[in-house]
PDB file of N, CA and C in Angstrom:
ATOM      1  N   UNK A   1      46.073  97.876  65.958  1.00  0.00           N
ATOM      2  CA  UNK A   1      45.908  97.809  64.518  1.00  0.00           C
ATOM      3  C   UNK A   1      47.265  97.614  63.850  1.00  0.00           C
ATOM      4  N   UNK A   2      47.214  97.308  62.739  1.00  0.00           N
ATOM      5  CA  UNK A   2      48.157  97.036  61.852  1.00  0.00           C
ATOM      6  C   UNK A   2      49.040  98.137  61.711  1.00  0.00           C
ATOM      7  N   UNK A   3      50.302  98.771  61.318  1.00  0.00           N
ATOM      8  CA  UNK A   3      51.251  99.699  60.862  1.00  0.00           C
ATOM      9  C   UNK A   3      51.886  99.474  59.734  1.00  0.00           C
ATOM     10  N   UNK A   4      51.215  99.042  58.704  1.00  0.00           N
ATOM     11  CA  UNK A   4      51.198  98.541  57.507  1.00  0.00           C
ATOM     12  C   UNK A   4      51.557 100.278  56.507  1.00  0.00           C
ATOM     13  N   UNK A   5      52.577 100.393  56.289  1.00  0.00           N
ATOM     14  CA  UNK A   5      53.183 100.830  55.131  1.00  0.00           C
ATOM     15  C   UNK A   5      53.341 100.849  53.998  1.00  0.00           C
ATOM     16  N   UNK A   6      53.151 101.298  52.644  1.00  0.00           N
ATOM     17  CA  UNK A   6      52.461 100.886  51.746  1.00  0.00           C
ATOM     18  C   UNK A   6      53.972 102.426  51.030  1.00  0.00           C
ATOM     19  N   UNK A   7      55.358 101.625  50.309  1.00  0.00           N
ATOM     20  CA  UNK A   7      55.756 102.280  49.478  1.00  0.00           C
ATOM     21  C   UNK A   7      55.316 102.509  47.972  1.00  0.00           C
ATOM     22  N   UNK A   8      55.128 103.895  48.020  1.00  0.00           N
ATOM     23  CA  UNK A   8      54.808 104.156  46.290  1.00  0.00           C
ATOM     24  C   UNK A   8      56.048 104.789  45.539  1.00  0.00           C
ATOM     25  N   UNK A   9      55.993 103.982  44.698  1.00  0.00           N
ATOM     26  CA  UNK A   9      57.347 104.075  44.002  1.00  0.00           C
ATOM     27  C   UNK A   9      57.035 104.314  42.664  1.00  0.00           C
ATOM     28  N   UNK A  10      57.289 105.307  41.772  1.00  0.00           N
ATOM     29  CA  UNK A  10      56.494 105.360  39.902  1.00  0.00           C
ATOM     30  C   UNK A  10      57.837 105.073  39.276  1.00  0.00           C
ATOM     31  N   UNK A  11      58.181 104.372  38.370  1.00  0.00           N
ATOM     32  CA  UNK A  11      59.851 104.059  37.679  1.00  0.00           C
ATOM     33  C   UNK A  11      59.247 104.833  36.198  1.00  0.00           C
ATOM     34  N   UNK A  12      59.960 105.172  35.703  1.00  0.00           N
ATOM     35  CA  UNK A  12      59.677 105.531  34.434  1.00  0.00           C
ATOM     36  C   UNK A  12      61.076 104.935  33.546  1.00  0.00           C
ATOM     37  N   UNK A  13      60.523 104.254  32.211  1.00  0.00           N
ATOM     38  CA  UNK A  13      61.406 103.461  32.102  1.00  0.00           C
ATOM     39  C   UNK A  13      60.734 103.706  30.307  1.00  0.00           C
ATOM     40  N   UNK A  14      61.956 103.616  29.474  1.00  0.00           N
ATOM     41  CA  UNK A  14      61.878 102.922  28.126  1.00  0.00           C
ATOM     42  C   UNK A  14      61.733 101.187  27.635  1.00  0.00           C
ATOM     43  N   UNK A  15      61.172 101.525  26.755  1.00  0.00           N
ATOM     44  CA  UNK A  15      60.774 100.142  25.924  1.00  0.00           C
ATOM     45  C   UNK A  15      62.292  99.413  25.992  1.00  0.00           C
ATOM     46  N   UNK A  16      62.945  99.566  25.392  1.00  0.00           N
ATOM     47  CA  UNK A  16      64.361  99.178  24.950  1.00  0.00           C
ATOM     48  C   UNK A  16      65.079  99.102  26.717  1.00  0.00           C
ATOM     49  N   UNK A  17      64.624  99.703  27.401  1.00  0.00           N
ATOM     50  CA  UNK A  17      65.342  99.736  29.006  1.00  0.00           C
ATOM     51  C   UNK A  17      64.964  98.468  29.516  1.00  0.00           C
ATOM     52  N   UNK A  18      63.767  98.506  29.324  1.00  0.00           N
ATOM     53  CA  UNK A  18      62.774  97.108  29.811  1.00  0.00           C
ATOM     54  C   UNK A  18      63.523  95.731  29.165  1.00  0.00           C
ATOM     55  N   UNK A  19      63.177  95.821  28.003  1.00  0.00           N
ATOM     56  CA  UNK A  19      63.540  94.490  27.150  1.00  0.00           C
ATOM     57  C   UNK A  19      65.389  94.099  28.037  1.00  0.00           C
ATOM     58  N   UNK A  20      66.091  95.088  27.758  1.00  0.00           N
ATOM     59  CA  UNK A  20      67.206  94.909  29.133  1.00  0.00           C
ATOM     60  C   UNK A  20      66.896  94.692  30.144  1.00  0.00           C
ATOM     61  N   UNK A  21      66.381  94.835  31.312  1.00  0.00           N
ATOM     62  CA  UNK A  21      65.986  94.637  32.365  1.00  0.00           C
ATOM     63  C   UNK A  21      65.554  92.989  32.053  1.00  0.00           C
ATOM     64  N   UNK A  22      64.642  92.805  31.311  1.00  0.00           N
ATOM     65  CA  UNK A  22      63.515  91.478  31.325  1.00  0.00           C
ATOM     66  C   UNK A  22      64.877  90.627  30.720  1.00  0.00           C
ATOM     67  N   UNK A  23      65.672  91.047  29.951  1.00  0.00           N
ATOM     68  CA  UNK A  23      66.559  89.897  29.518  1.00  0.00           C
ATOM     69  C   UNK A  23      67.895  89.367  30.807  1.00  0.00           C
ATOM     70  N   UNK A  24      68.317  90.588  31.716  1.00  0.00           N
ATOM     71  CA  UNK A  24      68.868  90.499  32.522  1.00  0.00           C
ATOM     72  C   UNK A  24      67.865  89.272  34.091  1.00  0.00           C
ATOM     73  N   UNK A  25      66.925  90.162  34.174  1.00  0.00           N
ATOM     74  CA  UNK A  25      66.117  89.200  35.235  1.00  0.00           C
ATOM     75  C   UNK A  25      66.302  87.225  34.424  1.00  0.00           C
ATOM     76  N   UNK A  26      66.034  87.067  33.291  1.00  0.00           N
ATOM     77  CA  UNK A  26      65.526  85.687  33.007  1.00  0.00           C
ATOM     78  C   UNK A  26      67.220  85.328  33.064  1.00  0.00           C
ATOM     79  N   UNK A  27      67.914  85.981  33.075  1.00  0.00           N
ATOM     80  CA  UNK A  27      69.501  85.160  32.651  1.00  0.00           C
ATOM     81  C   UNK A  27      69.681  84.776  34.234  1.00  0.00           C
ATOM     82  N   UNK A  28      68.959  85.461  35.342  1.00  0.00           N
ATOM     83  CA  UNK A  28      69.493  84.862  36.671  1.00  0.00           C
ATOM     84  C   UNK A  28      68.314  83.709  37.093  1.00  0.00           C
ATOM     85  N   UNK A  29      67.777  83.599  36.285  1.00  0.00           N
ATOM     86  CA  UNK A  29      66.491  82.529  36.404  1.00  0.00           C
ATOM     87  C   UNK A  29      67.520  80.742  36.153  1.00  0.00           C
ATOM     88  N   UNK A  30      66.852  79.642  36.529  1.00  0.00           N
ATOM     89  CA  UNK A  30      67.571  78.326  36.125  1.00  0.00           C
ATOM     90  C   UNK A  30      66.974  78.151  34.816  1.00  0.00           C
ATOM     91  N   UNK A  31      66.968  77.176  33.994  1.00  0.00           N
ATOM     92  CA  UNK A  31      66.379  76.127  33.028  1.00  0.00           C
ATOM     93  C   UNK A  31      65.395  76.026  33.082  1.00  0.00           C
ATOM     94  N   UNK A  32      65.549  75.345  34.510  1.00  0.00           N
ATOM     95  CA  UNK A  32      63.651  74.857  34.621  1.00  0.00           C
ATOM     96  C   UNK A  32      63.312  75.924  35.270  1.00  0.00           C
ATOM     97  N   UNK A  33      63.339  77.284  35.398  1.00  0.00           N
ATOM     98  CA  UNK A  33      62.530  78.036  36.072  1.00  0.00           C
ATOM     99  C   UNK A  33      61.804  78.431  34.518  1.00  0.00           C
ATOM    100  N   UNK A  34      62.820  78.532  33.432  1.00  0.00           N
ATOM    101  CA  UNK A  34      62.482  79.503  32.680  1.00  0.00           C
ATOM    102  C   UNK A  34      61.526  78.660  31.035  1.00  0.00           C
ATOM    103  N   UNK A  35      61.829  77.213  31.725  1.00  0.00           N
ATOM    104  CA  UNK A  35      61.066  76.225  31.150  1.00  0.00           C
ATOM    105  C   UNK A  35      59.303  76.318  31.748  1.00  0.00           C
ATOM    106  N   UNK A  36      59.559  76.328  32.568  1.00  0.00           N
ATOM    107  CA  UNK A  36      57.993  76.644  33.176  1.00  0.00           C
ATOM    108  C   UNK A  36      57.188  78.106  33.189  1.00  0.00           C
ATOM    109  N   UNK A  37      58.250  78.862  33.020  1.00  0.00           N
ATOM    110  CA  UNK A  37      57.632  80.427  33.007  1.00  0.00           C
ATOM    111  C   UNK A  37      56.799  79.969  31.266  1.00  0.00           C
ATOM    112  N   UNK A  38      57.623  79.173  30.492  1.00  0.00           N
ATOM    113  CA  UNK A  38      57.450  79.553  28.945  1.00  0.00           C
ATOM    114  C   UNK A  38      56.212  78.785  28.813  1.00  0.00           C
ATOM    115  N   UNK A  39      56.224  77.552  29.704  1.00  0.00           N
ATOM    116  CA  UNK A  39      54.977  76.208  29.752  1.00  0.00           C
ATOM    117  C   UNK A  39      53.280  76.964  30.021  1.00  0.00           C
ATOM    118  N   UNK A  40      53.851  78.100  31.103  1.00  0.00           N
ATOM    119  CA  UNK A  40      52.396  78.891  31.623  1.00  0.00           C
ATOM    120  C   UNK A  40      52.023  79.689  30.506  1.00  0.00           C
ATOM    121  N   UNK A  41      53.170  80.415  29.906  1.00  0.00           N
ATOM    122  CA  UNK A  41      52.685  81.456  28.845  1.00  0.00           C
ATOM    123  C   UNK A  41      52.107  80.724  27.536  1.00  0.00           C
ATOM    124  N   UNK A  42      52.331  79.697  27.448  1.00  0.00           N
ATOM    125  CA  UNK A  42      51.976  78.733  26.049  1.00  0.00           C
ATOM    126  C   UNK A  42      50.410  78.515  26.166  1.00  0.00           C
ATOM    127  N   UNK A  43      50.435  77.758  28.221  1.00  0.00           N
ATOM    128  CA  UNK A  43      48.849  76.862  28.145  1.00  0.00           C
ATOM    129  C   UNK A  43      48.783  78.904  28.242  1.00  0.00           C
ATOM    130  N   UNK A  44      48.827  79.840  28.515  1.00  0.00           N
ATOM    131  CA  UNK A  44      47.699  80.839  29.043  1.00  0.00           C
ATOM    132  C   UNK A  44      47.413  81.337  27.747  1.00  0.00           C
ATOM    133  N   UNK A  45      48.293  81.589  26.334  1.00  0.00           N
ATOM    134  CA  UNK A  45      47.818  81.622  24.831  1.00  0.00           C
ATOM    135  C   UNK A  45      46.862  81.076  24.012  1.00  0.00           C
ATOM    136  N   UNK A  46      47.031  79.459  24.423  1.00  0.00           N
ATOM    137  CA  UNK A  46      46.290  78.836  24.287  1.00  0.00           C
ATOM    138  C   UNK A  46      44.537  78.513  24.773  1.00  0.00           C
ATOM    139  N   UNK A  47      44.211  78.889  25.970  1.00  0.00           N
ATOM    140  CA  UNK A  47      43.685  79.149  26.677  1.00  0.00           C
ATOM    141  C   UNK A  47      42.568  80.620  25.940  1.00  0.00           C
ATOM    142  N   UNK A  48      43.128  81.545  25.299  1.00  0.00           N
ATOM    143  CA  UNK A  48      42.816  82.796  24.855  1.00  0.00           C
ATOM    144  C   UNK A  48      42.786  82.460  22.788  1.00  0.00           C
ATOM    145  N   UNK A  49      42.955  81.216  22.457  1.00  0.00           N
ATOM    146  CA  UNK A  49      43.395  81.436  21.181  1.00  0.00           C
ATOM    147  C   UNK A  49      42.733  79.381  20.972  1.00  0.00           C
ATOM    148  N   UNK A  50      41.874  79.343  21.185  1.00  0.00           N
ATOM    149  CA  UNK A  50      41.087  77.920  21.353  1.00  0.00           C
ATOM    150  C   UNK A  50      41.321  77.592  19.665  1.00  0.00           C
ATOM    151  N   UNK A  51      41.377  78.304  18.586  1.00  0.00           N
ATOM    152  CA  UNK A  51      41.356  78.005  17.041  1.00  0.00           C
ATOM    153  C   UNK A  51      43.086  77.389  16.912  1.00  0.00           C
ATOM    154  N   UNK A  52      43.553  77.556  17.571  1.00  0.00           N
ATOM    155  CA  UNK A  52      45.311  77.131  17.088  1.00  0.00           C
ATOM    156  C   UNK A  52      45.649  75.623  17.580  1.00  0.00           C
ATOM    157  N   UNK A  53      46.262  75.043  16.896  1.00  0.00           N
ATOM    158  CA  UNK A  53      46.494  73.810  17.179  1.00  0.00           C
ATOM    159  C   UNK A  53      47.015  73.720  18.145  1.00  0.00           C
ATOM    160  N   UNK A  54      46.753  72.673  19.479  1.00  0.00           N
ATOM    161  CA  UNK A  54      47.447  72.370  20.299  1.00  0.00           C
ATOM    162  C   UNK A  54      49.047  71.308  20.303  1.00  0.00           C
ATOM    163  N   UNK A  55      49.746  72.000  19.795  1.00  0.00           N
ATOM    164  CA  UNK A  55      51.097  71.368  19.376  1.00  0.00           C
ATOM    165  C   UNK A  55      51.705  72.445  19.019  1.00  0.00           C
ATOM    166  N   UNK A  56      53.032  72.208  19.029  1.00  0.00           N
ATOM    167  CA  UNK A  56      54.258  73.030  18.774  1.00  0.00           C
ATOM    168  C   UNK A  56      54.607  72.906  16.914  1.00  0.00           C
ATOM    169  N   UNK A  57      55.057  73.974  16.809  1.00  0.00           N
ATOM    170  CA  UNK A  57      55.424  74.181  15.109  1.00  0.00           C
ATOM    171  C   UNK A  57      56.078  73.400  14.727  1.00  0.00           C
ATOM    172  N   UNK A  58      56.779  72.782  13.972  1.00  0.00           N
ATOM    173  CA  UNK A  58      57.413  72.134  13.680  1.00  0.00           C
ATOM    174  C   UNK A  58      58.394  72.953  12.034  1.00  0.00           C
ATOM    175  N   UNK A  59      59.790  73.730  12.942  1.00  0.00           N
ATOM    176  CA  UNK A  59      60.414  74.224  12.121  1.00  0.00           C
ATOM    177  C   UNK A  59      61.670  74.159  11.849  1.00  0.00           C
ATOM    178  N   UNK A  60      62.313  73.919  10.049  1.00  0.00           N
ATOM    179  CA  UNK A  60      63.670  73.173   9.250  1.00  0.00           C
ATOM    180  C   UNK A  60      64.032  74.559   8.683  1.00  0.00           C
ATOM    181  N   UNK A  61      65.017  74.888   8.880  1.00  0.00           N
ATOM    182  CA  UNK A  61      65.626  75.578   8.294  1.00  0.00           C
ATOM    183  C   UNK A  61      67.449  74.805   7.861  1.00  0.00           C
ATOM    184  N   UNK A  62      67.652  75.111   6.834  1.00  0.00           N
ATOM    185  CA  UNK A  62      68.652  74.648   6.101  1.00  0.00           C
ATOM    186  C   UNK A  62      69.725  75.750   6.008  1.00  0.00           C
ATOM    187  N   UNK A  63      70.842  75.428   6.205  1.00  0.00           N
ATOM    188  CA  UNK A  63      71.768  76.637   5.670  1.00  0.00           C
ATOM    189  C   UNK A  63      73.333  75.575   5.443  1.00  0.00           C
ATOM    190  N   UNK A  64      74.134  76.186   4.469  1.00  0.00           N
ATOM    191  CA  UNK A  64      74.731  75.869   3.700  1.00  0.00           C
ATOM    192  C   UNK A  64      76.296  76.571   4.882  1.00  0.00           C
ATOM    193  N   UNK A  65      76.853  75.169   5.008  1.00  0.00           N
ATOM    194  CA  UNK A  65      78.206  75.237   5.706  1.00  0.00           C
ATOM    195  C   UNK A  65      79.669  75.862   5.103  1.00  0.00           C
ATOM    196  N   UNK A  66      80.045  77.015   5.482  1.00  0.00           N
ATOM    197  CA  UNK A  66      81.353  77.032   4.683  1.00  0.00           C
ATOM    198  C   UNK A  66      82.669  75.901   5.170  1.00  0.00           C
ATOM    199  N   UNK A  67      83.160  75.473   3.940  1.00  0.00           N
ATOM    200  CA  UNK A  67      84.204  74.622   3.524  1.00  0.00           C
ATOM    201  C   UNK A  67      85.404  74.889   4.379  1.00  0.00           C
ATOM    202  N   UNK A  68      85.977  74.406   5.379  1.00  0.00           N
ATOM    203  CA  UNK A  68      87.560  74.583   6.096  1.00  0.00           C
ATOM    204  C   UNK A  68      88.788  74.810   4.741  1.00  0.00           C
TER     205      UNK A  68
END
């Protein structure tokens, strides 16, 4: 039979610990890894949210340059 081991591990962790953690993990990610992580989370929104337009926002923001 198998000798299959099975570690249980419980982390206890803060909100604010996490959001560190999750920002640290994606910074060792490439471009296109983190281009495609964003591509799945879009179609899987979409997927759950059938009333929203299928297209991206389209957003201008203006801001006023200071003078050298």
């Amino acid at each position: 039979m198998n000798n299959i081991k099975i570690e249980r591990t419980v982390k206890v962790t803060t909100r604010v610990q996490q959001e560190i953690d999750d920002i640290r993990y994606w910074q060792t990610r490439s471009p296109a890894e983190r281009l495609e992580a964003l591509t799945l989370l879009v179609k899987q929104f979409l997927e759950f949210h059938p009333d929203v337009p299928r297209r991206l926002q389209r957003v201008v923001k203006i801001t006023a340059r200071k003078k050298d």
